[in-house]
C-alpha atoms as a PDB file:
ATOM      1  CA  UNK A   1      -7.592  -0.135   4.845  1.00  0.00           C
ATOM      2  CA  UNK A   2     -10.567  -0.330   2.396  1.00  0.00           C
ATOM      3  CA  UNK A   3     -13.635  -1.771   2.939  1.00  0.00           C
ATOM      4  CA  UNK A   4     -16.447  -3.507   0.517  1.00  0.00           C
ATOM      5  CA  UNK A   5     -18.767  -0.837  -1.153  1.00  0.00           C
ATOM      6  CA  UNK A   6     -21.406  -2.870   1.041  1.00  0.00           C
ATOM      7  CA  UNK A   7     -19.462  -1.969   4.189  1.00  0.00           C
ATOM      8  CA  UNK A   8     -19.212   1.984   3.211  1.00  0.00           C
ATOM      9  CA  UNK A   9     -22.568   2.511   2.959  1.00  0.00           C
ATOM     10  CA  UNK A  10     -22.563   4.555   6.602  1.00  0.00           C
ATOM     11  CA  UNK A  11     -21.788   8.099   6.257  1.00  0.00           C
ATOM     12  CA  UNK A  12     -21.046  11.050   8.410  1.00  0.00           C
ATOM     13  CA  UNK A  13     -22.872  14.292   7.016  1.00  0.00           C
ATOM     14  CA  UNK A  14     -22.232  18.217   7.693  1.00  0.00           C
ATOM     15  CA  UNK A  15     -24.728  20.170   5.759  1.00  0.00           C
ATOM     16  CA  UNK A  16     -24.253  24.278   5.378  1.00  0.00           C
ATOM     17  CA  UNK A  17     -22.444  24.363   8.719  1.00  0.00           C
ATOM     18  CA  UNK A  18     -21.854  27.923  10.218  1.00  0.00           C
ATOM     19  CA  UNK A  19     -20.240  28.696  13.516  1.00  0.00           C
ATOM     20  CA  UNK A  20     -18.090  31.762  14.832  1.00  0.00           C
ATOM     21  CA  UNK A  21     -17.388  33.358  18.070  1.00  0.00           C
ATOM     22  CA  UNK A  22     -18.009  36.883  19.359  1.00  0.00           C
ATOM     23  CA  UNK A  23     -16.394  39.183  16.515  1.00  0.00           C
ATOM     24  CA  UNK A  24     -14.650  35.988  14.975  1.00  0.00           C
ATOM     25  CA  UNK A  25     -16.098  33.701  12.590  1.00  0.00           C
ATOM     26  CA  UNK A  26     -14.535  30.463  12.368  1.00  0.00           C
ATOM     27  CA  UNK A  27     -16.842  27.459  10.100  1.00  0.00           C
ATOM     28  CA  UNK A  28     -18.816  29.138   7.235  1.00  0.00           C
ATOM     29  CA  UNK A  29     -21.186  26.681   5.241  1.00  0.00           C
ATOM     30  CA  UNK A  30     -18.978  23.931   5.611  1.00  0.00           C
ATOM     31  CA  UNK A  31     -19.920  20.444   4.067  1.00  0.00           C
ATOM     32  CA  UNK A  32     -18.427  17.665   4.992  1.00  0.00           C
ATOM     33  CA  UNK A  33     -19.091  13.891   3.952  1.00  0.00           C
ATOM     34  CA  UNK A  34     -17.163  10.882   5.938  1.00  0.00           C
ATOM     35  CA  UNK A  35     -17.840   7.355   4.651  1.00  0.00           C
ATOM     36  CA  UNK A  36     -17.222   4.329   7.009  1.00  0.00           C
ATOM     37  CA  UNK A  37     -14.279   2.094   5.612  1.00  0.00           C
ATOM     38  CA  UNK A  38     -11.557   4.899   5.239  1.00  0.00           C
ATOM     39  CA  UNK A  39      -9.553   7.115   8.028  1.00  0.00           C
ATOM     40  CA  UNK A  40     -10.569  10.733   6.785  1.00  0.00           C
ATOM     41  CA  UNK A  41      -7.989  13.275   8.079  1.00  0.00           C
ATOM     42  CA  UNK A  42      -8.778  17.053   8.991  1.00  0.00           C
ATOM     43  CA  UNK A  43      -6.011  19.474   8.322  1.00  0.00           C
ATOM     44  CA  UNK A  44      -5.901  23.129   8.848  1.00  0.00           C
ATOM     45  CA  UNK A  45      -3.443  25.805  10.511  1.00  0.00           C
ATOM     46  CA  UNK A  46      -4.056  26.425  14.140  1.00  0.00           C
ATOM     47  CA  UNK A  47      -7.158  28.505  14.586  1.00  0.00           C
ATOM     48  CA  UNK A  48      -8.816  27.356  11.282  1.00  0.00           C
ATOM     49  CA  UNK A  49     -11.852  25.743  13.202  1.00  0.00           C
ATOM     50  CA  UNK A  50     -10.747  22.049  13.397  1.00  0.00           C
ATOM     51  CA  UNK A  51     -11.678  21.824  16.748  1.00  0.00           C
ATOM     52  CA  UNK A  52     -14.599  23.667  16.541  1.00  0.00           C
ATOM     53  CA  UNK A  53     -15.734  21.616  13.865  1.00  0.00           C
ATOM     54  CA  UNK A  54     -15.099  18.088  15.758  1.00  0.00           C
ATOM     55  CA  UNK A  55     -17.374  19.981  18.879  1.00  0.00           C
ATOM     56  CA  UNK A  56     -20.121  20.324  16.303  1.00  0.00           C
ATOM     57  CA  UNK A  57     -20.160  16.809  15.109  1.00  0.00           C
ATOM     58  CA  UNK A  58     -20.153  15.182  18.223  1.00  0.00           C
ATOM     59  CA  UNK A  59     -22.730  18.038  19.411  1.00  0.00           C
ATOM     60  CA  UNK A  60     -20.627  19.521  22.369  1.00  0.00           C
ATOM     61  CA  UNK A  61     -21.337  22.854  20.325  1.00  0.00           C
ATOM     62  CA  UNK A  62     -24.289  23.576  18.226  1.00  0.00           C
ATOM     63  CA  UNK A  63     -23.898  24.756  14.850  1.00  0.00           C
ATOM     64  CA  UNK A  64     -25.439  28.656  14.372  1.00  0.00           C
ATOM     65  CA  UNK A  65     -26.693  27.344  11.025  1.00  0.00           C
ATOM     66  CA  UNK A  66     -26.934  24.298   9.417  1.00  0.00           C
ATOM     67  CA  UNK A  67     -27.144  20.169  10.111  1.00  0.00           C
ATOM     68  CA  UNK A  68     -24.801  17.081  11.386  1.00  0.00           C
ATOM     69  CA  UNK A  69     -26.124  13.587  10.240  1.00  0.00           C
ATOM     70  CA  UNK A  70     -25.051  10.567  12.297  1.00  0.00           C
ATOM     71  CA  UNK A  71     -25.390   7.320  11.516  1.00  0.00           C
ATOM     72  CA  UNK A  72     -25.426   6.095  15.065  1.00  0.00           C
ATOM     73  CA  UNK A  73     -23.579   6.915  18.351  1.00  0.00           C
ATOM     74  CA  UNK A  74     -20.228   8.445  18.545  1.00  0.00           C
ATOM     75  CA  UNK A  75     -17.189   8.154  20.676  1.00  0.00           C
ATOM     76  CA  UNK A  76     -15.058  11.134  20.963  1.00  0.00           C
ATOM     77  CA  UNK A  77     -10.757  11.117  21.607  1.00  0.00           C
ATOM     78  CA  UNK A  78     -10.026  14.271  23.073  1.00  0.00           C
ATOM     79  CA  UNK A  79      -6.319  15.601  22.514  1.00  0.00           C
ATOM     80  CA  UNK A  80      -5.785  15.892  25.973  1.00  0.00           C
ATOM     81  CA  UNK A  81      -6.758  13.904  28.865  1.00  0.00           C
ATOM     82  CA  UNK A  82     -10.537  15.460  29.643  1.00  0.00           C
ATOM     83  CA  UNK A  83     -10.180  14.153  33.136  1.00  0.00           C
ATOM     84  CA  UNK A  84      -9.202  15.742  35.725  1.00  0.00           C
ATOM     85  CA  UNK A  85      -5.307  14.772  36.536  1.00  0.00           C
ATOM     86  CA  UNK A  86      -5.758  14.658  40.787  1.00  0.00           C
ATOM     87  CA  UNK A  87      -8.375  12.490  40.798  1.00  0.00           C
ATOM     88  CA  UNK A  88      -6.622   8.729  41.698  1.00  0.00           C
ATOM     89  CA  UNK A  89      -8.525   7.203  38.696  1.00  0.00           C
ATOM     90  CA  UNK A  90      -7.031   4.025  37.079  1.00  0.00           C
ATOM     91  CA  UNK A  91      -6.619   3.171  33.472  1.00  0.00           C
ATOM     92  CA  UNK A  92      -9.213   0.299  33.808  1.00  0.00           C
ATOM     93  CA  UNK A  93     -11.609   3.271  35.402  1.00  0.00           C
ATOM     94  CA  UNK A  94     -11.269   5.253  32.819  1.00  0.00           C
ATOM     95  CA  UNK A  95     -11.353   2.566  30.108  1.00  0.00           C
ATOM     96  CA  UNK A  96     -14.702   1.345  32.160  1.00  0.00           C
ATOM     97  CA  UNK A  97     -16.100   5.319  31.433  1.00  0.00           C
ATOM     98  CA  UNK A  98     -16.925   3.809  27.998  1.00  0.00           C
ATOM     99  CA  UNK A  99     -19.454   1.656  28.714  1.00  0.00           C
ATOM    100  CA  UNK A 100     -21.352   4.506  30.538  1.00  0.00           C
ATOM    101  CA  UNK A 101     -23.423   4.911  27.514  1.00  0.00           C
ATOM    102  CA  UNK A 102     -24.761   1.581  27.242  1.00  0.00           C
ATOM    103  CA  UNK A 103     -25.316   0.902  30.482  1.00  0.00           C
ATOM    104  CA  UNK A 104     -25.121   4.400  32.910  1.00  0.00           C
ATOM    105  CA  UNK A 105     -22.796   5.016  35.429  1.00  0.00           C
ATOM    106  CA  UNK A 106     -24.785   4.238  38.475  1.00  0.00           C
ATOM    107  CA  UNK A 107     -25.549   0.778  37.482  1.00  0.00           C
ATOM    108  CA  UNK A 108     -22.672  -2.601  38.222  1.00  0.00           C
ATOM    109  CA  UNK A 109     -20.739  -4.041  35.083  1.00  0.00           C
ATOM    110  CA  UNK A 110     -22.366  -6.805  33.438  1.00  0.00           C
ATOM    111  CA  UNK A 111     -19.990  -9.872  32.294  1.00  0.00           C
ATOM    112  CA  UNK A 112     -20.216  -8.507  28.825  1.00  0.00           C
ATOM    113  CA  UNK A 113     -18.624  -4.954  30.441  1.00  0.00           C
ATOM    114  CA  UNK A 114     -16.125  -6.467  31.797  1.00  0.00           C
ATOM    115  CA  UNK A 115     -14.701  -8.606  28.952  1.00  0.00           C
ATOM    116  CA  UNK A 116     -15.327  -5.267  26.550  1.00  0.00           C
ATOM    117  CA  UNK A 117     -13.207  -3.168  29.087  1.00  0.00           C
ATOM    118  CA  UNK A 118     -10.327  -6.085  29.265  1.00  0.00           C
ATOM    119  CA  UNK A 119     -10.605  -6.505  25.513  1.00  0.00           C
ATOM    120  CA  UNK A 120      -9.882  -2.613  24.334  1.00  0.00           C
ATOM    121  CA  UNK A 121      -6.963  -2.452  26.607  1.00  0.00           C
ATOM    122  CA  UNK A 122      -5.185  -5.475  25.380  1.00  0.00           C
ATOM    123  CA  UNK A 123      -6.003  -4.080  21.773  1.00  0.00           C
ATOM    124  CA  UNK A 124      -4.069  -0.603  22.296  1.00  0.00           C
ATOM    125  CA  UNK A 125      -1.505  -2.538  24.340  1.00  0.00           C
ATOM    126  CA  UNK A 126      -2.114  -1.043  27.739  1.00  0.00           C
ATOM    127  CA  UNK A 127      -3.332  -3.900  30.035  1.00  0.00           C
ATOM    128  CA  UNK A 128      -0.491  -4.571  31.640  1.00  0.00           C
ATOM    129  CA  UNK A 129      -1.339  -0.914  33.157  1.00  0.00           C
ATOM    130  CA  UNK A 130      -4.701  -1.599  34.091  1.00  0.00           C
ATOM    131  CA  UNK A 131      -4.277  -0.490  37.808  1.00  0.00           C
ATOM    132  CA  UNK A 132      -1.887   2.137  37.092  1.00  0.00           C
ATOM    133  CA  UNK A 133      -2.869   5.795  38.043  1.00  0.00           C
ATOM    134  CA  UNK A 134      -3.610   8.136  35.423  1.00  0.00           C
ATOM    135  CA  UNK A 135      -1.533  10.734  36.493  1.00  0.00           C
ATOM    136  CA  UNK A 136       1.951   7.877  36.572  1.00  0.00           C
ATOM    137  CA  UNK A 137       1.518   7.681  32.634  1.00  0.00           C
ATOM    138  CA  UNK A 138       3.398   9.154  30.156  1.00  0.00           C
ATOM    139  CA  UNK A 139       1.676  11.000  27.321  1.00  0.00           C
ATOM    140  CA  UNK A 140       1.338   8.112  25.171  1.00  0.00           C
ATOM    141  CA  UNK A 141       0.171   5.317  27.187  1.00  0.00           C
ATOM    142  CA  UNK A 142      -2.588   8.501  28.039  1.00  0.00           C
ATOM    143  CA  UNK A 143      -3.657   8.659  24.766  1.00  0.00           C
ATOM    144  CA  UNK A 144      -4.232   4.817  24.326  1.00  0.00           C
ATOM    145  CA  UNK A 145      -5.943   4.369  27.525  1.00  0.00           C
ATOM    146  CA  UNK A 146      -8.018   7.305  25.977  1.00  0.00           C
ATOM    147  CA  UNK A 147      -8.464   5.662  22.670  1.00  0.00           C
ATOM    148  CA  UNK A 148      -9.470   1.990  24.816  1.00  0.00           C
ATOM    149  CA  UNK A 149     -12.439   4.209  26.267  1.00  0.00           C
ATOM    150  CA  UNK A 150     -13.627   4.793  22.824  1.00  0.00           C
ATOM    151  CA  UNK A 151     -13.575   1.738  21.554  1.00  0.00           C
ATOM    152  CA  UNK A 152     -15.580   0.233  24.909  1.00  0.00           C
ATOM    153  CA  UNK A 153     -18.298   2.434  23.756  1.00  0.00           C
ATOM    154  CA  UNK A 154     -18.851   0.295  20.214  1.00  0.00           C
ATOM    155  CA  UNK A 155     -19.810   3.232  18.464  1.00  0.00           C
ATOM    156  CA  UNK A 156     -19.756   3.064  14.824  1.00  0.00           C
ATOM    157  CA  UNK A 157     -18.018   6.668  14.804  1.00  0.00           C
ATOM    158  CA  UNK A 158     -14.689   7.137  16.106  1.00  0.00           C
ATOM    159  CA  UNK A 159     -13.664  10.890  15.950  1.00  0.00           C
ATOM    160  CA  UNK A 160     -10.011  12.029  17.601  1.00  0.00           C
ATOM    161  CA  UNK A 161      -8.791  15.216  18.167  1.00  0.00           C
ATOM    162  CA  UNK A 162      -4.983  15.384  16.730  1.00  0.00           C
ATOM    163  CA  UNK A 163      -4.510  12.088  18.301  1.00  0.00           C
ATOM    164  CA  UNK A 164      -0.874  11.833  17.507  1.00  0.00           C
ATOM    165  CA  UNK A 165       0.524  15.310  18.851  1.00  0.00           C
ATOM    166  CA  UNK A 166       3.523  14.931  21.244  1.00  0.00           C
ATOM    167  CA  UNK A 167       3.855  11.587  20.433  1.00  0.00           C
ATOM    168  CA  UNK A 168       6.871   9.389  19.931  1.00  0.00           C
ATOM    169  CA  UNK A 169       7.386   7.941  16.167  1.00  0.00           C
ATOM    170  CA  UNK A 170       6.782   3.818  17.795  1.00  0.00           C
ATOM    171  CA  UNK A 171       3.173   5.512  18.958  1.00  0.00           C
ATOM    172  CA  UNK A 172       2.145   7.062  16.374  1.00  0.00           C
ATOM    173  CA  UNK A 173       2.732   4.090  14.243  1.00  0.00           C
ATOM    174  CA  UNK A 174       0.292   2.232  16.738  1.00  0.00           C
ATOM    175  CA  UNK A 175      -2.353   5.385  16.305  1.00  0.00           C
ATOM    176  CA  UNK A 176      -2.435   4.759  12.774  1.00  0.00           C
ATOM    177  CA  UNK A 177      -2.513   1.402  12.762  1.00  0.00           C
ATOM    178  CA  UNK A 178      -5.547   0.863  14.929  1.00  0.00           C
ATOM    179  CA  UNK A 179      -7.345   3.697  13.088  1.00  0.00           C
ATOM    180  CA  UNK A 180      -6.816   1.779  10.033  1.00  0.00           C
ATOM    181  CA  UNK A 181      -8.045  -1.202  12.291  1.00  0.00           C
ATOM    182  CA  UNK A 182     -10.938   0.248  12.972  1.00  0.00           C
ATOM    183  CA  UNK A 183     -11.616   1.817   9.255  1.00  0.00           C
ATOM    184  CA  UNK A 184     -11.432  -1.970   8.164  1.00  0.00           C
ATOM    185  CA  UNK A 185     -14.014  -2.917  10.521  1.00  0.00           C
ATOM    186  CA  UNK A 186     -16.700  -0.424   8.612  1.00  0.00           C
ATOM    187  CA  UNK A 187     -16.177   1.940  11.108  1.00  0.00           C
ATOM    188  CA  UNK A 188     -16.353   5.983  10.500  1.00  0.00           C
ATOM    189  CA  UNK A 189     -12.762   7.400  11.218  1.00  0.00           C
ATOM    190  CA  UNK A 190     -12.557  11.027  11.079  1.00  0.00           C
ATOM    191  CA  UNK A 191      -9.608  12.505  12.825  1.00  0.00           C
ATOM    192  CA  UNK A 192      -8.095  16.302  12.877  1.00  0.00           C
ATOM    193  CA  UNK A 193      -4.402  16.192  12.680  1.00  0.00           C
ATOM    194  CA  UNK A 194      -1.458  18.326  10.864  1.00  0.00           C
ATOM    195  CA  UNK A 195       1.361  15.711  11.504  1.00  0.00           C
ATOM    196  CA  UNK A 196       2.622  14.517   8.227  1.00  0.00           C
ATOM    197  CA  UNK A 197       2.434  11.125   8.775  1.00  0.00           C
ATOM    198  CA  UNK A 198      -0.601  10.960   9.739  1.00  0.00           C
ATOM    199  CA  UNK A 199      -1.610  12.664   7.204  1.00  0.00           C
ATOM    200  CA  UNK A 200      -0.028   9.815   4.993  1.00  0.00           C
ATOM    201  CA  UNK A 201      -1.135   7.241   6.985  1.00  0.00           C
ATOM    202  CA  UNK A 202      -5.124   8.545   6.094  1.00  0.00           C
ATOM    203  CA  UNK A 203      -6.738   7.234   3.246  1.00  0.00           C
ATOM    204  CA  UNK A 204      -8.411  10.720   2.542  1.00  0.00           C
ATOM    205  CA  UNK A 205      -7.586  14.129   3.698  1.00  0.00           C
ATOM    206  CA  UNK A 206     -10.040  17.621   3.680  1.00  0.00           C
ATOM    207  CA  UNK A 207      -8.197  20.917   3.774  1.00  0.00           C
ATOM    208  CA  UNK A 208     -10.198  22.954   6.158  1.00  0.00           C
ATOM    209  CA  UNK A 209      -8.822  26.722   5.129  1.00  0.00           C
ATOM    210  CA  UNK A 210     -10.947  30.155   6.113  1.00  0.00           C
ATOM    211  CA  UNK A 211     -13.933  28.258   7.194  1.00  0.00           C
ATOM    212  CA  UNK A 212     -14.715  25.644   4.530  1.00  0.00           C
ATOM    213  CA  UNK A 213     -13.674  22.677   3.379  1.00  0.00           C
ATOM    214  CA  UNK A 214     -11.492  23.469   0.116  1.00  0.00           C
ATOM    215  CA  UNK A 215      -9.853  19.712  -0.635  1.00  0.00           C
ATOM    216  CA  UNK A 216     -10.651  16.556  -0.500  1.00  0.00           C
ATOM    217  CA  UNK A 217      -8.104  14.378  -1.298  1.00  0.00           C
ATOM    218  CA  UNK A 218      -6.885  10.992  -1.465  1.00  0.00           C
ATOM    219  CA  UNK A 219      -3.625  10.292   0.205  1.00  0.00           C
ATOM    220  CA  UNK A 220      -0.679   8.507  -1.686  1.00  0.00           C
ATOM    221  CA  UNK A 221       0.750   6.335   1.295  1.00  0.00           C
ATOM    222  CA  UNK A 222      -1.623   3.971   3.661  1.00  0.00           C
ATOM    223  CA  UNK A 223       0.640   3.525   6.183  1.00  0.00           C
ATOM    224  CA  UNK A 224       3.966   5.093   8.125  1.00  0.00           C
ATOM    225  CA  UNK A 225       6.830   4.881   6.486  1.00  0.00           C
END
């Protein structure tokens, strides 16, 4: 799952991070470091800010203090489906959403779009659902045609809210396996999760508790038992 020193070099940076919400503070001068080559994992009870803390770093929220150093564009897994569920969108529409950023929605798919768009659904394992509706999928074969978007983007950061939750054990072995895919590759992998094996399957894992980071930890397993 570990990359060449030369292939770690890119690093995702929180610096002094503070957030909080009306009477309710939530990050407080968090620092956070994520080095390509390794699937960092996010843990925290529910409420401690992991969410909030994903927002920051891929700048849906701004931070009330501090900085968020990228080391080039980022694609973003939600938990849940940020699409709306009536419109009659397929999985190769949504999977075609991630080349948006390269390209803008308003202009026609080159060859190169196309080929992308085919290539990240064979890789999660969901093109024989290409023209499937969104809303005839079950919860997992969501969350890979959510995952395919991200990787059509080609962003060197992948960053996936708890990825893995609701999830049969045969899909969450995929998850981790094409996060440690991707790690491999030299990209950044940061992901917030508290399933257990996840949490094994991560090469490091940061303990975010009362609004800081308190751990950061290598893991003991590298893959699902």
């Amino acid at each position: 799952m570990l990359v060449s020193s030369a292939a770690t070099t890119a690093e995702l940076r929180a610096r002094d991070v503070w957030f909080a919400y009306p009477n309710r503070p939530v990050l407080q001068g968090v620092e956070l470091s994520v080095r390509a080559g390794e699937v960092t994992a996010l843990r925290g009870d529910n409420g401690a800010g992991k969410s909030t803390l994903l927002d920051i770093v891929c700048g849906v929220r701004r931070p009330h203090r501090g900085t968020v150093e990228l080391p080039g564009r980022i694609a973003y897994v939600p938990q849940r489906t940020d699409l709306d569920s009536r419109l009659p969108v397929t999985v190769r529409d949504v999977v075609t959403m991630g080349t948006w950023s390269d390209r803008g929605w308003w202009r026609p798919l080159r060859r190169s779009d196309r080929f992308a768009v085919q290539a990240a659904m064979e890789r999660v394992g969901i093109d024989h659902l290409a023209s499937r509706r969104l809303d005839e999928l079950s919860g997992g074969q969501v969350q890979r045609t959510l995952m395919a978007r991200a990787l059509t983007t080609g962003a060197p950061v992948i960053v996936l809210d708890e990825p893995t939750t609701g999830l049969d054990r045969e899909v969450r072995r995929v998850v981790a396996d094409l996060l440690a895919e991707l790690a491999a590759e030299g990209r950044i992998v940061l992901h917030a999760t508290h399933d257990d094996d996840a949490l094994a399957a991560s090469d490091i894992v940061l303990h975010l508790t009362h609004g800081t980071i308190t751990k950061a930890e290598p893991t003991t397993s590298a893959a699902i038992q």
